[in-house]
Protein backbone atom coordinates (compact mmCIF):
# COMPACT_ATOMS: atom_id res chain seq x y z
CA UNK A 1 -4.16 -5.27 17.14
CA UNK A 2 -3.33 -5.46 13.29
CA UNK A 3 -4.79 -4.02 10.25
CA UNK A 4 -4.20 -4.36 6.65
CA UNK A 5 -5.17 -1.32 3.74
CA UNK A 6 -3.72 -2.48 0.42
CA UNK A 7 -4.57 -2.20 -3.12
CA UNK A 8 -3.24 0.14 -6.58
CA UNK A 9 -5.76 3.26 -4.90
CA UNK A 10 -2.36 4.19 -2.58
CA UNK A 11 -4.27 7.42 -1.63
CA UNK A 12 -7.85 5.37 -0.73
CA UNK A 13 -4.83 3.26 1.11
CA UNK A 14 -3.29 6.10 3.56
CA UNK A 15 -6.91 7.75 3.89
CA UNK A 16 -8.47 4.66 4.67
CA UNK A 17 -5.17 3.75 7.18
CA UNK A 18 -5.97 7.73 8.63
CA UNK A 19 -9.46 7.01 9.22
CA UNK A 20 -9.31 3.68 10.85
CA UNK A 21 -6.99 5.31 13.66
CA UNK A 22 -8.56 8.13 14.14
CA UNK A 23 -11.94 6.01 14.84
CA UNK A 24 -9.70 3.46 17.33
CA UNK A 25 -7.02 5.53 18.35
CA UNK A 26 -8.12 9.27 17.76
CA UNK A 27 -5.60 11.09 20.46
CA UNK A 28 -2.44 8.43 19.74
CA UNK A 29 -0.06 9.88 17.73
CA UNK A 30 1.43 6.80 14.99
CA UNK A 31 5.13 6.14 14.56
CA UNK A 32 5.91 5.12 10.80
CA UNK A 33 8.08 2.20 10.12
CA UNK A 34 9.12 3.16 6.20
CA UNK A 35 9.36 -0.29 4.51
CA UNK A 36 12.58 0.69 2.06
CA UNK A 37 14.66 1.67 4.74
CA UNK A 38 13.22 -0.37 7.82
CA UNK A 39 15.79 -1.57 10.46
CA UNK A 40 15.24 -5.30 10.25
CA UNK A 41 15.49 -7.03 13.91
CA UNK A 42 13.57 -3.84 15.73
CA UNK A 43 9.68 -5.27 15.20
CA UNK A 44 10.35 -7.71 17.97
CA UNK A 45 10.92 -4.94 20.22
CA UNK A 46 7.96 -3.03 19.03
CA UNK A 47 5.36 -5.79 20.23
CA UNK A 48 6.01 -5.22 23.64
CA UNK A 49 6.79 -2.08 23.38
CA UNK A 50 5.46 0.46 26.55
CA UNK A 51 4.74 3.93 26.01
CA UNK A 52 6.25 6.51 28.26
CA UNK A 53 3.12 7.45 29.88
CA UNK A 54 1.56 3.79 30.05
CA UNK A 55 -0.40 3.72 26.94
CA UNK A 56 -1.02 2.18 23.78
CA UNK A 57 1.69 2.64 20.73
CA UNK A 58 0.41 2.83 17.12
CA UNK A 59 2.77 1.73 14.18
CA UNK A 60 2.17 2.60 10.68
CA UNK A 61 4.23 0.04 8.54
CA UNK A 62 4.41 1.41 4.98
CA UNK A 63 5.05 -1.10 2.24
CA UNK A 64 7.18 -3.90 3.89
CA UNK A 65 7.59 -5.75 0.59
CA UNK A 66 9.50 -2.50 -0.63
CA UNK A 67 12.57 -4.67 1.50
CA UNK A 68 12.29 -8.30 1.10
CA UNK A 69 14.73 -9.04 4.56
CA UNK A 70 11.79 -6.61 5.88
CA UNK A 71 9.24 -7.98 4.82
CA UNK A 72 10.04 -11.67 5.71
CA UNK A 73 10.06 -10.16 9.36
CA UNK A 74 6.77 -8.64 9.25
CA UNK A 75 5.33 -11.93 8.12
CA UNK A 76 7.09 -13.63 10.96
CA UNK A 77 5.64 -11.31 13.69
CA UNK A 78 1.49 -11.33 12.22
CA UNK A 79 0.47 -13.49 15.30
CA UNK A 80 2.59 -11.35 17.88
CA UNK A 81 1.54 -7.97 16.34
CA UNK A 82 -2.00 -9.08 16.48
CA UNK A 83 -2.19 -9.80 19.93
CA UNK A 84 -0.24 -7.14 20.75
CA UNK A 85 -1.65 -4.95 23.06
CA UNK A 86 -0.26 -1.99 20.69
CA UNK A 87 -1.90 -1.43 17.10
CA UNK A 88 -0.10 -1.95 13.94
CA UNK A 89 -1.02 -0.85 10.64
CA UNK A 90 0.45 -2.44 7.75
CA UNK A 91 -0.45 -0.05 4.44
CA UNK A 92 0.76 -2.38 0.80
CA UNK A 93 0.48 -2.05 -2.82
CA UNK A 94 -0.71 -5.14 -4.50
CA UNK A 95 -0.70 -8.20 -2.64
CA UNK A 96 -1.33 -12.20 -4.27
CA UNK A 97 -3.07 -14.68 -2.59
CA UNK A 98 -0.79 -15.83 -0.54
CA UNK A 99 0.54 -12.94 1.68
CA UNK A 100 -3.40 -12.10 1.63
CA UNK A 101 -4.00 -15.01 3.41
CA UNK A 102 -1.53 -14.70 5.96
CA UNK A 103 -2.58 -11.24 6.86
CA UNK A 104 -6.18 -12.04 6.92
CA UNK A 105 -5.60 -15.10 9.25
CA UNK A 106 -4.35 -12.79 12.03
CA UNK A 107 -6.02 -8.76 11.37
CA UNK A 108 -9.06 -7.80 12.31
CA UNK A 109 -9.39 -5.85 9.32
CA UNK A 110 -8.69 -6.42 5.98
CA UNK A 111 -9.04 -3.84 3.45
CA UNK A 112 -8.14 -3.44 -0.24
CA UNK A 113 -8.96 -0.48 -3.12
CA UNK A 114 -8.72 -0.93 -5.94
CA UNK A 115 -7.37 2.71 -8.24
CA UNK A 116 -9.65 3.13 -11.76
CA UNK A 117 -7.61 1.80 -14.80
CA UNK A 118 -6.29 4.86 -17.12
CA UNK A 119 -6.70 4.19 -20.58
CA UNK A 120 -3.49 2.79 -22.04
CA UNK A 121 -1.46 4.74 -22.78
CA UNK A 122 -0.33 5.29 -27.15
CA UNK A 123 3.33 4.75 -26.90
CA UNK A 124 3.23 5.45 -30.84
CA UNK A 125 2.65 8.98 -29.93
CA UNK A 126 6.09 8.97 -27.75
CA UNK A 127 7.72 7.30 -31.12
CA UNK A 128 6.05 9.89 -33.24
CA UNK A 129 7.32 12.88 -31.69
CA UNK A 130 11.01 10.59 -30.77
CA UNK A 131 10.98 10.84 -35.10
CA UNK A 132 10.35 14.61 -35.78
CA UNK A 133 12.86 15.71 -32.69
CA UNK A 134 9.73 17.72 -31.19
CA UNK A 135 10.95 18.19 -27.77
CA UNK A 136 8.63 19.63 -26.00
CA UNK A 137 5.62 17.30 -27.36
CA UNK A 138 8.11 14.64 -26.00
CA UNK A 139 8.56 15.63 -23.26
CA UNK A 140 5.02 16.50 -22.10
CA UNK A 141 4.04 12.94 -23.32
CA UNK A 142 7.17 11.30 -20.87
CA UNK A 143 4.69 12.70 -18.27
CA UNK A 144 1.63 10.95 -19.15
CA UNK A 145 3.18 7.89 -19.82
CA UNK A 146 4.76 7.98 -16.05
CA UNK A 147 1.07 9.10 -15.04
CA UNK A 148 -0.25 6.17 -16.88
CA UNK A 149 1.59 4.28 -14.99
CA UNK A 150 4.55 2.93 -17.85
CA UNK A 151 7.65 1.98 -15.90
CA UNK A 152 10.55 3.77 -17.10
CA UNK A 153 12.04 -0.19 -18.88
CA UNK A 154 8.91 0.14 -20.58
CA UNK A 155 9.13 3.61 -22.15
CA UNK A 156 13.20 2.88 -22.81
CA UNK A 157 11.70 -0.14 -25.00
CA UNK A 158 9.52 1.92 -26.83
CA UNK A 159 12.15 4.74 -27.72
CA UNK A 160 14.95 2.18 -28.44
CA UNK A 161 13.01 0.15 -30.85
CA UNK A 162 11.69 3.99 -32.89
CA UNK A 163 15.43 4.36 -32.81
CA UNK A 164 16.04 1.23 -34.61
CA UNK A 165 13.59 1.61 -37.24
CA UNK A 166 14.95 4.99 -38.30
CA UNK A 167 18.70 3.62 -38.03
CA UNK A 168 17.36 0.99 -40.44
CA UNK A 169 15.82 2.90 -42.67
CA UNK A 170 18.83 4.63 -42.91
CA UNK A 171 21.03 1.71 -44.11
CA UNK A 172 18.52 -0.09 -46.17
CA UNK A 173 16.73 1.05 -49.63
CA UNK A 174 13.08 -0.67 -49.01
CA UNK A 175 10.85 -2.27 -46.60
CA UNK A 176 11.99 -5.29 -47.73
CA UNK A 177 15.41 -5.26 -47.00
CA UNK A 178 14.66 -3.42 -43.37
CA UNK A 179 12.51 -6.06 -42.47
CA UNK A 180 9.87 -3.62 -41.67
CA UNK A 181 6.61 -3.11 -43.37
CA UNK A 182 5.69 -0.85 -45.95
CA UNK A 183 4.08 2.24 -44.44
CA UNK A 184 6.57 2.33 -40.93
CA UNK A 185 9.26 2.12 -43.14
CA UNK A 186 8.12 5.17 -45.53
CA UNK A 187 7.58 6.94 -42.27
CA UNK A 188 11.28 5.94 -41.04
CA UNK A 189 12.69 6.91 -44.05
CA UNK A 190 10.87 10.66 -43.89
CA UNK A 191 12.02 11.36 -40.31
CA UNK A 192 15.63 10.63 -40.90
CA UNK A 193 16.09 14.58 -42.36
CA UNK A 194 15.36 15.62 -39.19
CA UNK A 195 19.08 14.03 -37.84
CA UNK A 196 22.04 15.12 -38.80
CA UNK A 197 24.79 11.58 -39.62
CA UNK A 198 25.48 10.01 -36.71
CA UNK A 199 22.76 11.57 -34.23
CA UNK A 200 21.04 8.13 -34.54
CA UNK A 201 23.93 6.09 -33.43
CA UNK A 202 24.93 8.59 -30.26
CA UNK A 203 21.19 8.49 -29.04
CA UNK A 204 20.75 4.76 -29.34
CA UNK A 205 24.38 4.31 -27.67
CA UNK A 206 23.27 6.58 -24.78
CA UNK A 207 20.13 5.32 -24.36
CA UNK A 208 21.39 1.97 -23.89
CA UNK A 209 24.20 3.31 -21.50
CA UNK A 210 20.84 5.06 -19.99
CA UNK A 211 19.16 1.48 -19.89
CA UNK A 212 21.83 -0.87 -17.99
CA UNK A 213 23.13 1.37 -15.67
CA UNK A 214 19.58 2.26 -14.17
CA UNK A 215 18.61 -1.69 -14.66
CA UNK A 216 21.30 -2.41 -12.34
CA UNK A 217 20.75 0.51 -10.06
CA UNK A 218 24.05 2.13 -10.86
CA UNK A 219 21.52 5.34 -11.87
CA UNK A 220 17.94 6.67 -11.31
CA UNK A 221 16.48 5.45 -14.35
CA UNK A 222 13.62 7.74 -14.15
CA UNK A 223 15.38 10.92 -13.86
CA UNK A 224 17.91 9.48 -16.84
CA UNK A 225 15.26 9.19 -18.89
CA UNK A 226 13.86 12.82 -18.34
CA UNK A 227 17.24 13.93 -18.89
CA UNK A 228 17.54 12.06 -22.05
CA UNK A 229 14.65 13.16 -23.51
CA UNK A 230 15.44 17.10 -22.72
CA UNK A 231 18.75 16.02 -24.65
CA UNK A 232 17.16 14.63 -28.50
């Protein structure tokens, strides 16, 4: 047996996922198969697989596109795990049309939930308080942009570019010559008391350094960028 609980609502997910088992398989205990750091070559296995008393096995498998080798084997196996006389449970994020086709060719249930858009978020709030060194307002506003659902490139973008307008302001005499219009600029220009010579140029360096190394994985972006902000 298969089943499929997807969608942006990851808690409707798992409690839809919990639910479903307990009404087919209430006294099974589930194995979970963690997609990021899934053993590729063992779902084969799992198909057949025979419990030690002679009963049914339930699988959870948690976001197999979080490994794309994964993944590609759980898409390989839909028709096997289907008729398999074990259940499998595949819980995903967001899925196109596509991979929601394959899935809904072989499960007998198909499920997705949809979470409740936030409003979007005002990263000219993050800038704001990025220009009068305020910390703690910073700070508290990192945390409702994560909540909002900003990924951490996204919230780098915003800070680097505030960056740029005050380091422009700084070598430039008017809007004009900036490039910038008239009321950012004058706003720019204010801020830059609040930064001693050559603040600007150490935060934008870092928070480039801050930038590549998480973009390539070298670093946890995320907790960088926590860490950067504690440091302004």
């Amino acid at each position: 047996m298969l089943a499929v609980f997807y969608g942006t609502d990851r808690t409707a997910v798992r409690n839809r996922a919990a639910s479903f088992l307990k009404e087919k398989m209430p006294h099974v205990a589930a194995d979970t198969i963690d997609g990021t750091n899934a053993a590729v070559g063992e779902l084969g296995t799992l198909v057949d697989a025979q419990s030690l008393f002679g009963g049914v096995e339930v699988y959870i498998i948690d976001t197999p596109s979080a490994n794309t080798e994964f993944e590609t084997e759980v898409t390989e196996h839909l028709a096997n795990m289907a008729q398999s006389h074990n259940v499998f449970v595949v819980l995903e994020s967001g899925l196109l049309a596509a991979a929601r086709k394959k899935y809904e060719r072989h499960a007998t249930e198909v499920e997705e939930f949809i979470a409740e858009k936030p409003e979007r978020f005002n990263t000219f709030a993050m800038a704001d308080a990025l220009a009068k060194r305020d910390k703690k307002n910073l700070w508290v506003l990192l945390q409702e942009a994560k909540i909002s659902g900003l990924r951490p490139e996204e919230i780098t973008g915003m800070l680097w570019w505030q960056l740029k307008s005050l380091r422009l302001a700084a070598m430039t005499h008017h809007a004009t010559e900036a490039g910038m219009k008239d009321y950012p600029y004058k706003k720019a220009k204010a801020a830059l008391r609040n930064f001693n010579h050559g603040e600007l140029e150490k935060l934008s360096q870092s928070l480039l350094v801050l930038y590549h190394e998480g973009h390539q994985g070298l670093t946890d972006m995320d907790l960088k960028l926590e860490e950067w902000v504690l440091s302004v």
